[in-house]
PDB file of N, CA and C in Angstrom:
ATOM      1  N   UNK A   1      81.741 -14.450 131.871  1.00  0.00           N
ATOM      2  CA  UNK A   1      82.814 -13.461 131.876  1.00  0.00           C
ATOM      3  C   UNK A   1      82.535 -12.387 132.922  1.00  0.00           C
ATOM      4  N   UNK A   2      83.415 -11.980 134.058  1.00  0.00           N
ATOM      5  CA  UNK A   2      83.435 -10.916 134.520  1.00  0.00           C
ATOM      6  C   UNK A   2      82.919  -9.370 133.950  1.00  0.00           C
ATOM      7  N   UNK A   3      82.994  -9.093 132.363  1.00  0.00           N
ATOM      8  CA  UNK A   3      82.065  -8.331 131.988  1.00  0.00           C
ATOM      9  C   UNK A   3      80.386  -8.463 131.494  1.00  0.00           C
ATOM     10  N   UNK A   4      80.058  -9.238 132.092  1.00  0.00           N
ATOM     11  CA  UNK A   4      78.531  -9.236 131.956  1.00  0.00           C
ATOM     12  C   UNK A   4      78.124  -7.775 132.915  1.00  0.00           C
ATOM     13  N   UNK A   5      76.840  -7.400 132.234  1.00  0.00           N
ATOM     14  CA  UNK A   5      76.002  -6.140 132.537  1.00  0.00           C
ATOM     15  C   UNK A   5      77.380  -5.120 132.974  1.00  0.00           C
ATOM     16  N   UNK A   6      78.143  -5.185 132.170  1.00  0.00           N
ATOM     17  CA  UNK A   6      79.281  -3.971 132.314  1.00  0.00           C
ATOM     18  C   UNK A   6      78.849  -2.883 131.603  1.00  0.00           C
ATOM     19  N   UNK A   7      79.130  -1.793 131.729  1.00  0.00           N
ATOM     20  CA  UNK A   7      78.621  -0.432 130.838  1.00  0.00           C
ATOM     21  C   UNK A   7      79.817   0.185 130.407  1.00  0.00           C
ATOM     22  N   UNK A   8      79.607   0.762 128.696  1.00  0.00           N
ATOM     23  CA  UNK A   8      80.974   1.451 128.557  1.00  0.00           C
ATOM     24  C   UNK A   8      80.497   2.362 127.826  1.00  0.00           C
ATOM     25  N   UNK A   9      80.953   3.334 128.062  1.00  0.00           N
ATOM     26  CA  UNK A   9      80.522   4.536 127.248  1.00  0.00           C
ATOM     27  C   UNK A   9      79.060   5.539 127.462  1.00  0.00           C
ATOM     28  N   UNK A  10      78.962   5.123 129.219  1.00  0.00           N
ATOM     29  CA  UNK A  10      77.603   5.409 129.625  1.00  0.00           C
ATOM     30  C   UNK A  10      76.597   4.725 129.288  1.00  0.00           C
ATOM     31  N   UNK A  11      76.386   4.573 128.245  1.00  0.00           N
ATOM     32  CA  UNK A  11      74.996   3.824 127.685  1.00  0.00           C
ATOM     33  C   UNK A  11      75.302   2.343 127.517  1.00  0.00           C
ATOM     34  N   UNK A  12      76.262   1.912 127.015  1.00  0.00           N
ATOM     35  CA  UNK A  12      76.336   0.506 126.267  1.00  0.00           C
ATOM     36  C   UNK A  12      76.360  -0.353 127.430  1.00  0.00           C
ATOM     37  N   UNK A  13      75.482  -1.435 127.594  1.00  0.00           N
ATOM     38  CA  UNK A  13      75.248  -2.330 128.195  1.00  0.00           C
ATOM     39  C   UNK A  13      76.031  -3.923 127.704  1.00  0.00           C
ATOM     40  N   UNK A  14      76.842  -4.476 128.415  1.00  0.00           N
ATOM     41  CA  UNK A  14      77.294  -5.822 127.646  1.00  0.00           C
ATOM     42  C   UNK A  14      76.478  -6.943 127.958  1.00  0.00           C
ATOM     43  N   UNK A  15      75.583  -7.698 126.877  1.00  0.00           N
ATOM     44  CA  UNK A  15      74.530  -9.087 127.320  1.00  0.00           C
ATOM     45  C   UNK A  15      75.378 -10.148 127.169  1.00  0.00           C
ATOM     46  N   UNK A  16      75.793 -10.648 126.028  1.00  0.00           N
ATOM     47  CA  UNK A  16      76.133 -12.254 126.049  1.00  0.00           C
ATOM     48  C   UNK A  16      77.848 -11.854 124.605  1.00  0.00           C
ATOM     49  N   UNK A  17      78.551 -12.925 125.291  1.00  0.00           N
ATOM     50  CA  UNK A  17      79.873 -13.581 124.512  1.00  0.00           C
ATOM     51  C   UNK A  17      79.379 -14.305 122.922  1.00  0.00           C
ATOM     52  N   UNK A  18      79.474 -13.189 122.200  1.00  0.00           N
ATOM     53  CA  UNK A  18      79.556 -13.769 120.827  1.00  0.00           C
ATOM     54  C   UNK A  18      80.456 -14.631 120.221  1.00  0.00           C
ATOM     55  N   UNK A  19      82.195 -13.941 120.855  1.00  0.00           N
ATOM     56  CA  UNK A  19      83.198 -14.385 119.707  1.00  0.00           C
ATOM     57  C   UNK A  19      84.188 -14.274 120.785  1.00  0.00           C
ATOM     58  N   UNK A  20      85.433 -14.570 120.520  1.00  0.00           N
ATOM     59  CA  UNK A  20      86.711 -14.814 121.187  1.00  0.00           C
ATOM     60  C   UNK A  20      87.815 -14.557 120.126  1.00  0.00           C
ATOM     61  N   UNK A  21      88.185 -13.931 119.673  1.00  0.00           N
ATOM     62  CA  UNK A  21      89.324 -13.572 118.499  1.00  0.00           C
ATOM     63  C   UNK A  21      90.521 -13.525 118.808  1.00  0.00           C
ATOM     64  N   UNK A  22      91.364 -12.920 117.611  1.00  0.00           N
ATOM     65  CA  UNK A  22      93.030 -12.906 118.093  1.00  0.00           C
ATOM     66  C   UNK A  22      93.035 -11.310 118.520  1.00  0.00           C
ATOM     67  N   UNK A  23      92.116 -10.345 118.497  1.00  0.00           N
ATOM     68  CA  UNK A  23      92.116  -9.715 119.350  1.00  0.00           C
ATOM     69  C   UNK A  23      90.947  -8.887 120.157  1.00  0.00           C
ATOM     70  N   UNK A  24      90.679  -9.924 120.662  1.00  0.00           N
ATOM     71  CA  UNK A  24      89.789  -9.538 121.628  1.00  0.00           C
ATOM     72  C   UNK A  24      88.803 -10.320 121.800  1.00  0.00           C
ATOM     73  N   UNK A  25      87.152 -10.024 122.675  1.00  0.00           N
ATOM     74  CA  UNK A  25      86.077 -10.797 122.742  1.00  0.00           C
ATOM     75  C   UNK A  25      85.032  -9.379 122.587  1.00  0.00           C
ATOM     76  N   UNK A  26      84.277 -10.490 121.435  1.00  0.00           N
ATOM     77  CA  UNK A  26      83.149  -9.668 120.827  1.00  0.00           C
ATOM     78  C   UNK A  26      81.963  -9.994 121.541  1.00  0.00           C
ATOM     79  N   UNK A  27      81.115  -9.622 122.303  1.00  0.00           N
ATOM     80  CA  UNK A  27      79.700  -9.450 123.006  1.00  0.00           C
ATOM     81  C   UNK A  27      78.536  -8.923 122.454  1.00  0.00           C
ATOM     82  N   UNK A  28      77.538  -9.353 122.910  1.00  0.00           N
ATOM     83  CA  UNK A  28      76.237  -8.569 121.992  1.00  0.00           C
ATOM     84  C   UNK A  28      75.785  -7.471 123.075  1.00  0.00           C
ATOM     85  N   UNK A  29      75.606  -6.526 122.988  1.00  0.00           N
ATOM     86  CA  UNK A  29      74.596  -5.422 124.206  1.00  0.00           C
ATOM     87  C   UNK A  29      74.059  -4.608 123.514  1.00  0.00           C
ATOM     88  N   UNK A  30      73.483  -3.738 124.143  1.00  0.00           N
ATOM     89  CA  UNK A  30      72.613  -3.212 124.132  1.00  0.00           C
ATOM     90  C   UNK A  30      72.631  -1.277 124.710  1.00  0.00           C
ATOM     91  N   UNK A  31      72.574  -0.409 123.713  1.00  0.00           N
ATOM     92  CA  UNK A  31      72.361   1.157 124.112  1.00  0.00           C
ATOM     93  C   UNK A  31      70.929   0.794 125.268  1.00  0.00           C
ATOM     94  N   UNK A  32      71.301   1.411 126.389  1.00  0.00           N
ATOM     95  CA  UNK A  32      70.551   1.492 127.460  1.00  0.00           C
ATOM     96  C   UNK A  32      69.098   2.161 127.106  1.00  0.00           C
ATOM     97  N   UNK A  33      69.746   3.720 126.384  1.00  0.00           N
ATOM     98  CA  UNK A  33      68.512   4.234 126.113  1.00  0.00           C
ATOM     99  C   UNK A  33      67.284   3.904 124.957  1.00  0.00           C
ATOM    100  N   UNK A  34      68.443   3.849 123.931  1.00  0.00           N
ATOM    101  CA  UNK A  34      67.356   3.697 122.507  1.00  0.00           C
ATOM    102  C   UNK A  34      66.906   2.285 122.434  1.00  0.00           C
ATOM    103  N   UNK A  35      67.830   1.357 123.399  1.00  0.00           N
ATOM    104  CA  UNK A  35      67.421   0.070 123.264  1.00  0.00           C
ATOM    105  C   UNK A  35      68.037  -0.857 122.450  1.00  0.00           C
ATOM    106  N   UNK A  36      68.766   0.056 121.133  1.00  0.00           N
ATOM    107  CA  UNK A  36      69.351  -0.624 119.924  1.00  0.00           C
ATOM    108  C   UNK A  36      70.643  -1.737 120.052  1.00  0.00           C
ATOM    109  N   UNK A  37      70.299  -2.820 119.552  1.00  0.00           N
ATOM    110  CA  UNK A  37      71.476  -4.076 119.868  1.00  0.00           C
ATOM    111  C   UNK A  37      72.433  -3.072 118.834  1.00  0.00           C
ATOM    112  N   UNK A  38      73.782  -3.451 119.950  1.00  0.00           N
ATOM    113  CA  UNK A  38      75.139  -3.188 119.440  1.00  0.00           C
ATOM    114  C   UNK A  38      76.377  -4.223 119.876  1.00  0.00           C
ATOM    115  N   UNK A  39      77.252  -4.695 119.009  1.00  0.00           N
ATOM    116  CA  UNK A  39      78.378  -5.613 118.909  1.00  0.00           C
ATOM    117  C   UNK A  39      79.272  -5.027 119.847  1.00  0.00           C
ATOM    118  N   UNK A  40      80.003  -5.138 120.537  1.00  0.00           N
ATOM    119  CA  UNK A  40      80.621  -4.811 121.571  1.00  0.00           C
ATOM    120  C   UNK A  40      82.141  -5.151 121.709  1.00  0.00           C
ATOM    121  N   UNK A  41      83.434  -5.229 121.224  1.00  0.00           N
ATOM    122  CA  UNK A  41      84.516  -5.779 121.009  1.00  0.00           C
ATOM    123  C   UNK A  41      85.589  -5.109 121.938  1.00  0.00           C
ATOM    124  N   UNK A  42      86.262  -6.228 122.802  1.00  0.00           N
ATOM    125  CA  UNK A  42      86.688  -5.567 124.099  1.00  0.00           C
ATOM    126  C   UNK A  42      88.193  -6.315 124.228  1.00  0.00           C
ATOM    127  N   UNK A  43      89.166  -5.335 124.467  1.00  0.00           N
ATOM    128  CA  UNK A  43      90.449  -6.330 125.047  1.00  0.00           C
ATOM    129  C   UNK A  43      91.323  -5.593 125.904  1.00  0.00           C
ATOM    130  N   UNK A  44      92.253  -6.173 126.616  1.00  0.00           N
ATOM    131  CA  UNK A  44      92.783  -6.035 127.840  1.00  0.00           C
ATOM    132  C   UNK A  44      93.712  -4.803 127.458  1.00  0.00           C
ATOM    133  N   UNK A  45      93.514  -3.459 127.894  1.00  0.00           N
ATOM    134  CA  UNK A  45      94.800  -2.277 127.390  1.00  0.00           C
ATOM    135  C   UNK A  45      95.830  -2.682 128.191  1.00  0.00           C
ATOM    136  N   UNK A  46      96.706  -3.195 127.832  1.00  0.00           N
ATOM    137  CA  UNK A  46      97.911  -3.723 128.350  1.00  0.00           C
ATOM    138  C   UNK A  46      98.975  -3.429 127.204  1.00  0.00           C
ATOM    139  N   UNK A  47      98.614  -3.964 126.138  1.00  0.00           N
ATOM    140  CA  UNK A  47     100.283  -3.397 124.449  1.00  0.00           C
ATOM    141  C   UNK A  47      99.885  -2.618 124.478  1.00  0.00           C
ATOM    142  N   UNK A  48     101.357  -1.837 124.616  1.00  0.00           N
ATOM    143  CA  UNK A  48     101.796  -0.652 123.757  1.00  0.00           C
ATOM    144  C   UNK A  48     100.874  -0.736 122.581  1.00  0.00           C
ATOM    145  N   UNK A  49     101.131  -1.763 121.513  1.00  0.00           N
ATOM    146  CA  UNK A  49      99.977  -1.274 120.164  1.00  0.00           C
ATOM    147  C   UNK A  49      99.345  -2.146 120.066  1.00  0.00           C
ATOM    148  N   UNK A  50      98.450  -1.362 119.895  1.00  0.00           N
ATOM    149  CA  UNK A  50      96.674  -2.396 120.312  1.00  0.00           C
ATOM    150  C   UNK A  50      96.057  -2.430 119.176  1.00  0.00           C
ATOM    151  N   UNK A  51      96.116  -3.887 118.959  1.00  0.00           N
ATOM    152  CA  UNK A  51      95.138  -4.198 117.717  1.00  0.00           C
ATOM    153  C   UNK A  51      93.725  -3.731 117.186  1.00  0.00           C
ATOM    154  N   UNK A  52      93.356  -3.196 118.889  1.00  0.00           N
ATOM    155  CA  UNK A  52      91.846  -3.061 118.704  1.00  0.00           C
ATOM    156  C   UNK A  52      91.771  -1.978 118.477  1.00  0.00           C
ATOM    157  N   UNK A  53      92.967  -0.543 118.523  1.00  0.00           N
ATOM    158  CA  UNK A  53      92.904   0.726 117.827  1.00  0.00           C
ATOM    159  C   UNK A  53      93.150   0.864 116.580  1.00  0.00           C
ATOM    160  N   UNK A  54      93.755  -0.424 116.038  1.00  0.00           N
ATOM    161  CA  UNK A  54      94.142  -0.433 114.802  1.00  0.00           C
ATOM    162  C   UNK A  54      92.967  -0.510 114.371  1.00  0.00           C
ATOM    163  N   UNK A  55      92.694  -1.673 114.620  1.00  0.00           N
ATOM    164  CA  UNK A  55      91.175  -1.666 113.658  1.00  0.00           C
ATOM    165  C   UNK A  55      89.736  -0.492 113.877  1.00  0.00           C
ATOM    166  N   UNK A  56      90.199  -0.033 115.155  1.00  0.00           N
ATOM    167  CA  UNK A  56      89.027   1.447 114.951  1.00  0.00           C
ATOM    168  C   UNK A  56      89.710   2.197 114.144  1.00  0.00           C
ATOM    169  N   UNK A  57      90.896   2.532 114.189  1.00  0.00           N
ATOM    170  CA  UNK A  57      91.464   3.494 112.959  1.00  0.00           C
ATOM    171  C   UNK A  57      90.297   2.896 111.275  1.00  0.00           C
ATOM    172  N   UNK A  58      90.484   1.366 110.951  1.00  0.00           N
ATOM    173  CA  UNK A  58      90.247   0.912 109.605  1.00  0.00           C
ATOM    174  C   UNK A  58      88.617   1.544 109.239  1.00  0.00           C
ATOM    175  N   UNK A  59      88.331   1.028 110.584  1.00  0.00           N
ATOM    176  CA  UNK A  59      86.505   0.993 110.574  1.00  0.00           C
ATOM    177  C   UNK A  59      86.446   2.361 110.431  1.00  0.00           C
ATOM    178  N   UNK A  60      86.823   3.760 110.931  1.00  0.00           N
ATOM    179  CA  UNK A  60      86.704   4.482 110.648  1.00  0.00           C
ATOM    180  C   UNK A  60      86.582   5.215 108.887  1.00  0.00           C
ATOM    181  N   UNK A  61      87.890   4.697 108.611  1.00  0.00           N
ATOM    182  CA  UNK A  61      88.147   5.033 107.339  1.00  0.00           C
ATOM    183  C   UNK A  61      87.388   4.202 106.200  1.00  0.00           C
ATOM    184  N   UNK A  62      86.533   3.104 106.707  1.00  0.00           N
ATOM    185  CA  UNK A  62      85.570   2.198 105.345  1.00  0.00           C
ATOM    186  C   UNK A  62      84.171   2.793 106.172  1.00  0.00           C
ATOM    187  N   UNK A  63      84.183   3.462 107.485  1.00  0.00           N
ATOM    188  CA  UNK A  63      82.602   3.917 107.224  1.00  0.00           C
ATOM    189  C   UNK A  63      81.730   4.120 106.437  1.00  0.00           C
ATOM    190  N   UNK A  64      80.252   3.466 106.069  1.00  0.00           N
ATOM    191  CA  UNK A  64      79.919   3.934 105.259  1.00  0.00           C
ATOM    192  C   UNK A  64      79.371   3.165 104.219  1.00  0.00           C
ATOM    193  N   UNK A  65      80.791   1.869 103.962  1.00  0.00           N
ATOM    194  CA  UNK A  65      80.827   1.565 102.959  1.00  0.00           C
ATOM    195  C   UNK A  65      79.631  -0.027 103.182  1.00  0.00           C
ATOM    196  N   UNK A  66      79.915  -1.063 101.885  1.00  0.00           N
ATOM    197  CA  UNK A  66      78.576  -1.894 102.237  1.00  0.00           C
ATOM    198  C   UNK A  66      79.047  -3.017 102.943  1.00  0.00           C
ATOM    199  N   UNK A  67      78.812  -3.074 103.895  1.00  0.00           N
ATOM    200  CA  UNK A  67      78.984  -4.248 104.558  1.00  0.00           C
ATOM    201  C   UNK A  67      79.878  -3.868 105.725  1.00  0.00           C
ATOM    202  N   UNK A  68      79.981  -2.591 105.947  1.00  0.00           N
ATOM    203  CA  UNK A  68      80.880  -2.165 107.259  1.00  0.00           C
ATOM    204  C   UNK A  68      79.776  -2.043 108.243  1.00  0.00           C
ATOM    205  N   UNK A  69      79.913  -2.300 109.335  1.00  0.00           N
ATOM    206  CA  UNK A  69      79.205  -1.545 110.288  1.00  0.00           C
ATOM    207  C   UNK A  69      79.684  -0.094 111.124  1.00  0.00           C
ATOM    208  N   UNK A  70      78.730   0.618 111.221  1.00  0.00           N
ATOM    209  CA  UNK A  70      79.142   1.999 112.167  1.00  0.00           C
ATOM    210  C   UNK A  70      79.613   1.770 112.710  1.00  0.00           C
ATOM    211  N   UNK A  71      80.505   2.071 113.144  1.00  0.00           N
ATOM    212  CA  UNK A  71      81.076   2.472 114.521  1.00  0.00           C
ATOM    213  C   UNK A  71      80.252   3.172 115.874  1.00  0.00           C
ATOM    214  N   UNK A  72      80.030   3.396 116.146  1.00  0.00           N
ATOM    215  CA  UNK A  72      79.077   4.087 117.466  1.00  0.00           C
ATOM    216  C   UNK A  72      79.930   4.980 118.937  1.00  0.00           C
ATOM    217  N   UNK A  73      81.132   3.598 119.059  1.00  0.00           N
ATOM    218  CA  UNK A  73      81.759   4.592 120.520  1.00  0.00           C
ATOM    219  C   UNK A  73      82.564   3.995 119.934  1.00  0.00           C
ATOM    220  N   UNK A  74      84.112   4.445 120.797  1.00  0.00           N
ATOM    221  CA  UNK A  74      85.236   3.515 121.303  1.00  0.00           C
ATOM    222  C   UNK A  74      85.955   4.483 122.097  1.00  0.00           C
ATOM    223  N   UNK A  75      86.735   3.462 123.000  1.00  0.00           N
ATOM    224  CA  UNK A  75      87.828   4.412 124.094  1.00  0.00           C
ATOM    225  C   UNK A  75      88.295   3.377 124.588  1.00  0.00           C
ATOM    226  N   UNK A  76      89.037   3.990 125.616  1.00  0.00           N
ATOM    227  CA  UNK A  76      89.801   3.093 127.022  1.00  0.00           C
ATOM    228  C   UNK A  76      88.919   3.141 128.423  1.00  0.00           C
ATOM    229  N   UNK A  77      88.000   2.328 128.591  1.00  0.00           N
ATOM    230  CA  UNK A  77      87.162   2.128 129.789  1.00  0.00           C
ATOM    231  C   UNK A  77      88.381   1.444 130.979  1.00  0.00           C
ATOM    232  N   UNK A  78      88.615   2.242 131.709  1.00  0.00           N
ATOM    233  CA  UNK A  78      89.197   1.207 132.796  1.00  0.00           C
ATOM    234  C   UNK A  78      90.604   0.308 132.212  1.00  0.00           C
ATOM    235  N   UNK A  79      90.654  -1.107 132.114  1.00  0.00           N
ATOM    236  CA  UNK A  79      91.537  -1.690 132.062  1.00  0.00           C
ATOM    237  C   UNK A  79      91.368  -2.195 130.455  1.00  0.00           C
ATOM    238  N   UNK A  80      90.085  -1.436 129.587  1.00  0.00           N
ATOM    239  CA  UNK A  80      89.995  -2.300 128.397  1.00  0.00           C
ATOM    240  C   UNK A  80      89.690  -1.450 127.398  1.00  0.00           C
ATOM    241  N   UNK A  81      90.445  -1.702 125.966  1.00  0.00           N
ATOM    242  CA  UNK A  81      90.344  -0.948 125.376  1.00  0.00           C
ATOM    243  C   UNK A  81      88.613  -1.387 124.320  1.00  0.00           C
ATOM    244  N   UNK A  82      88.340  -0.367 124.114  1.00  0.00           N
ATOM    245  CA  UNK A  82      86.272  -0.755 123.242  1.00  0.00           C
ATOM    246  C   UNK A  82      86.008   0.048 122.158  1.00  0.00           C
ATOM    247  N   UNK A  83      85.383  -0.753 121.412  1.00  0.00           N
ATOM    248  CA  UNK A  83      84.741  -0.818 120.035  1.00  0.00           C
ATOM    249  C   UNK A  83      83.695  -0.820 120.548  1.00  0.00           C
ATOM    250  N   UNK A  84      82.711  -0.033 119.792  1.00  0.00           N
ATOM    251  CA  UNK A  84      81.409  -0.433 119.891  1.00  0.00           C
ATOM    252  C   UNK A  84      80.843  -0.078 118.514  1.00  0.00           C
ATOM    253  N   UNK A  85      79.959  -1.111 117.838  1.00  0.00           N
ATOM    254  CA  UNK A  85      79.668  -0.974 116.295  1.00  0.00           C
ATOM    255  C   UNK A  85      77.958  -1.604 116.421  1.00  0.00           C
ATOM    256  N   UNK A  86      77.368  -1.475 115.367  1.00  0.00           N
ATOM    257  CA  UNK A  86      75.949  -1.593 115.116  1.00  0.00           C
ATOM    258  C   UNK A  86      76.479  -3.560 115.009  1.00  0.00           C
ATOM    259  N   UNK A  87      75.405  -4.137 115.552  1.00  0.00           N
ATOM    260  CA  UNK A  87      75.144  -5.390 115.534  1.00  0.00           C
ATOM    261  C   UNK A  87      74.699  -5.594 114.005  1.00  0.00           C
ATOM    262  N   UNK A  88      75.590  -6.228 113.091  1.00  0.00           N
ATOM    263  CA  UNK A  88      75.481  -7.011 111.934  1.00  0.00           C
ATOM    264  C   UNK A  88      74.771  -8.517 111.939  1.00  0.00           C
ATOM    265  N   UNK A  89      73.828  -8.830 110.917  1.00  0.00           N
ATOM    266  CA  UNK A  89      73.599  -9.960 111.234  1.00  0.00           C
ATOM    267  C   UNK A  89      74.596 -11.490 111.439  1.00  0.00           C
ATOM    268  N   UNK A  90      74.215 -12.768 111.111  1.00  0.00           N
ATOM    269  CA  UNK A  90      75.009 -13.710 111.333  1.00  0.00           C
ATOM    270  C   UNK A  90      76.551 -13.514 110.327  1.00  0.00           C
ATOM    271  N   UNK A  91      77.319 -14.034 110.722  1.00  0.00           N
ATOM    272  CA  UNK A  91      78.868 -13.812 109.980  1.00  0.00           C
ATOM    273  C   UNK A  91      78.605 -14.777 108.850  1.00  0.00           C
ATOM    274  N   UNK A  92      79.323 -14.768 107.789  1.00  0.00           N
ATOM    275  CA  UNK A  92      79.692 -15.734 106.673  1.00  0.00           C
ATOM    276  C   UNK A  92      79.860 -17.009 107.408  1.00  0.00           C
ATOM    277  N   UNK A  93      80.642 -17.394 108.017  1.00  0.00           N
ATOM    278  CA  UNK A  93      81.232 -18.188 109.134  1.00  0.00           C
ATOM    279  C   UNK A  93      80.160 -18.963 109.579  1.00  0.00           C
ATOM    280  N   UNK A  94      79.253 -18.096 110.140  1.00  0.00           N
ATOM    281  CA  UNK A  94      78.244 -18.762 110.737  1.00  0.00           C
ATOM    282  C   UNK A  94      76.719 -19.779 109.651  1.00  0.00           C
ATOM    283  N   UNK A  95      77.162 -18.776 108.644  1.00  0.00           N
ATOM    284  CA  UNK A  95      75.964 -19.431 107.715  1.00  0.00           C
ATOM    285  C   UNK A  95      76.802 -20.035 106.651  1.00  0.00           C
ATOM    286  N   UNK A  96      78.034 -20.432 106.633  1.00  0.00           N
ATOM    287  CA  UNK A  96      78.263 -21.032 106.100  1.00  0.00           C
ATOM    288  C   UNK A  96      78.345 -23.115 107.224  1.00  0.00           C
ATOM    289  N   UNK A  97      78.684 -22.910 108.428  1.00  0.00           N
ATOM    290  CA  UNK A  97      78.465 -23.735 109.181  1.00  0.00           C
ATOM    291  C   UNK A  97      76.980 -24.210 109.141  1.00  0.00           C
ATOM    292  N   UNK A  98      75.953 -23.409 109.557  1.00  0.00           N
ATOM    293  CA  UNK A  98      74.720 -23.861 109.432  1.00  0.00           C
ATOM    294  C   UNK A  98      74.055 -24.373 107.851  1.00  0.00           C
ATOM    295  N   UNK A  99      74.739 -24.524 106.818  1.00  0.00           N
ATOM    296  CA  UNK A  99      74.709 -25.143 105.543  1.00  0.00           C
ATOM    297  C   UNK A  99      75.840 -26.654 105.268  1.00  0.00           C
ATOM    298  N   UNK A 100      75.993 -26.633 106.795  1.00  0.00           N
ATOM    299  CA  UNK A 100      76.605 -27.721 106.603  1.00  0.00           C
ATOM    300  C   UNK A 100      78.211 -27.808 105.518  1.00  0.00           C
ATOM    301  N   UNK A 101      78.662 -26.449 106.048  1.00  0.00           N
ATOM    302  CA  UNK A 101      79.929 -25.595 105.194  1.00  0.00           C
ATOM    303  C   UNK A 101      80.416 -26.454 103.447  1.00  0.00           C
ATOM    304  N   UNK A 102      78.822 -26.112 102.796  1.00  0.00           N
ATOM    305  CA  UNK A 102      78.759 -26.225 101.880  1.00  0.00           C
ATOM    306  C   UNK A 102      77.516 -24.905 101.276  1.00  0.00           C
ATOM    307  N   UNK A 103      78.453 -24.112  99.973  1.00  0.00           N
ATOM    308  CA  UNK A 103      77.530 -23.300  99.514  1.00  0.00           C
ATOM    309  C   UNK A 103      77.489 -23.759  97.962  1.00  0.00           C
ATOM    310  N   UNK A 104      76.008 -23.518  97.486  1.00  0.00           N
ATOM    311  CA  UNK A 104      75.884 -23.884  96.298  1.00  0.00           C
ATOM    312  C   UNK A 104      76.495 -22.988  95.290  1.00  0.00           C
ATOM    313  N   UNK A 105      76.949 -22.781  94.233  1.00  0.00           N
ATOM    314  CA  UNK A 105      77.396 -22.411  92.993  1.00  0.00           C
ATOM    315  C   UNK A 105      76.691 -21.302  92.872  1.00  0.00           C
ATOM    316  N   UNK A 106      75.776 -20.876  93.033  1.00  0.00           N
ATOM    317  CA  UNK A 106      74.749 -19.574  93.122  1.00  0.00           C
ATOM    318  C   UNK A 106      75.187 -18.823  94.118  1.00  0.00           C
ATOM    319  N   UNK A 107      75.334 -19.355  95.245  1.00  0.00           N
ATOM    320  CA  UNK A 107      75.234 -18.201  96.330  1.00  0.00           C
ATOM    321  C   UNK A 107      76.753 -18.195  96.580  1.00  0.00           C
ATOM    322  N   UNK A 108      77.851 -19.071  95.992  1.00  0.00           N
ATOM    323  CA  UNK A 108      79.218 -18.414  95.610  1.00  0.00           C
ATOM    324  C   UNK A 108      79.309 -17.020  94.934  1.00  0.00           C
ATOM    325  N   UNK A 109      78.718 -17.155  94.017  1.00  0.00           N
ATOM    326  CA  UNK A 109      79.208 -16.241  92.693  1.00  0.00           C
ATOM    327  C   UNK A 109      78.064 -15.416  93.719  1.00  0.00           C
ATOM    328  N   UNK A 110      76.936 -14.916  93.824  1.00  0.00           N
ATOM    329  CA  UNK A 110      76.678 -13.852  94.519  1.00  0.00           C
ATOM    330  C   UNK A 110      77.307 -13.262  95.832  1.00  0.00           C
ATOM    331  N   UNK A 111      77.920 -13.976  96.685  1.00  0.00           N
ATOM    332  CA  UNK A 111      78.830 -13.521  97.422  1.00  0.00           C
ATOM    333  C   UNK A 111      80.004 -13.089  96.799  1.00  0.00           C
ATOM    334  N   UNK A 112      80.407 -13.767  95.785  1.00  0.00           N
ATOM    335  CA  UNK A 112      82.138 -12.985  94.628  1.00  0.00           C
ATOM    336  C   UNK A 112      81.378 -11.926  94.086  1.00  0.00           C
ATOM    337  N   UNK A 113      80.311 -11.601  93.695  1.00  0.00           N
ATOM    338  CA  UNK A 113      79.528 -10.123  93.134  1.00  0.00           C
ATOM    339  C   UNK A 113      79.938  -9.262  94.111  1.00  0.00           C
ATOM    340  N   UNK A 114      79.325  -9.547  95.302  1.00  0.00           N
ATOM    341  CA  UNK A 114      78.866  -8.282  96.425  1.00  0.00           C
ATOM    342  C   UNK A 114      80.344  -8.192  96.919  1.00  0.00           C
ATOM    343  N   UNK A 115      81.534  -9.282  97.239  1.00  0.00           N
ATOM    344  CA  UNK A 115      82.775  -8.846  97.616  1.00  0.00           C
ATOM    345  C   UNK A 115      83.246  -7.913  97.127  1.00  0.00           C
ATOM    346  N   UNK A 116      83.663  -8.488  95.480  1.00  0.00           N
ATOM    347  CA  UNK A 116      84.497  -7.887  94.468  1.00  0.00           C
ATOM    348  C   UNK A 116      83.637  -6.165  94.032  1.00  0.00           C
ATOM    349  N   UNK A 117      82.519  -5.926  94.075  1.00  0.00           N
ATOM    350  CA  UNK A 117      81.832  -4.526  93.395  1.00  0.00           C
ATOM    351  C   UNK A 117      81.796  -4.038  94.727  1.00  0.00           C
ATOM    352  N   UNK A 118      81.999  -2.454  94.179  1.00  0.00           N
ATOM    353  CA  UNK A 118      81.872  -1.783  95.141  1.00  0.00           C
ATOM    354  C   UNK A 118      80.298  -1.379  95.237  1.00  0.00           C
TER     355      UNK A 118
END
């Protein structure tokens, strides 16, 4: 991608293409200074209403909560609108694929625990 080693927000460094979504592409980088991996979610400011402010509006308002990640930056860099949030580990998605998208009866109902309770 044309944004490799792009910087947004002064510090945030973009390393590698995580994800490709319905709105936008999520990257892994890196705060220049502290070093700390951060998720990086980037799309073209072109609509009038941009999905990707919508959802900084949401993230804002569940800060905090379990299983959200911070938020860290966001703005309009140039031609793209950015998220920038603390790097979460692997997605459901992903560990449910690497189980061969089968979960046992245990680690259902503990995932319906941690969804459903606050």
């Amino acid at each position: 991608s044309d944004l490799m080693d792009h910087t947004f927000g002064g510090k945030y460094r973009v390393e590698e293409e995580i994800a490709i979504g319905g709105c936008g592409t999520v990257f892994s980088g890196v705060h220049m200074i502290a070093g700390k991996e951060v998720a990086i979610k980037v799309e073209p400011a072109i609509a009038r209403s941009s999905p990707l402010q919508q959802e900084t509006k949401i993230y804002k308002t569940l800060q905090g909560g379990p299983g959200v990640p911070w938020m860290v930056w966001s703005g309009k860099s140039g031609m793209y609108n950015v998220m920038v949030t603390d790097l979460l580990g692997p997605s459901l998605e992903d560990v449910f694929r690497r189980c061969n998208r089968h979960f046992s009866l245990k680690t259902v109902l503990m995932l319906a625990d941690q969804l459903v309770c606050p």
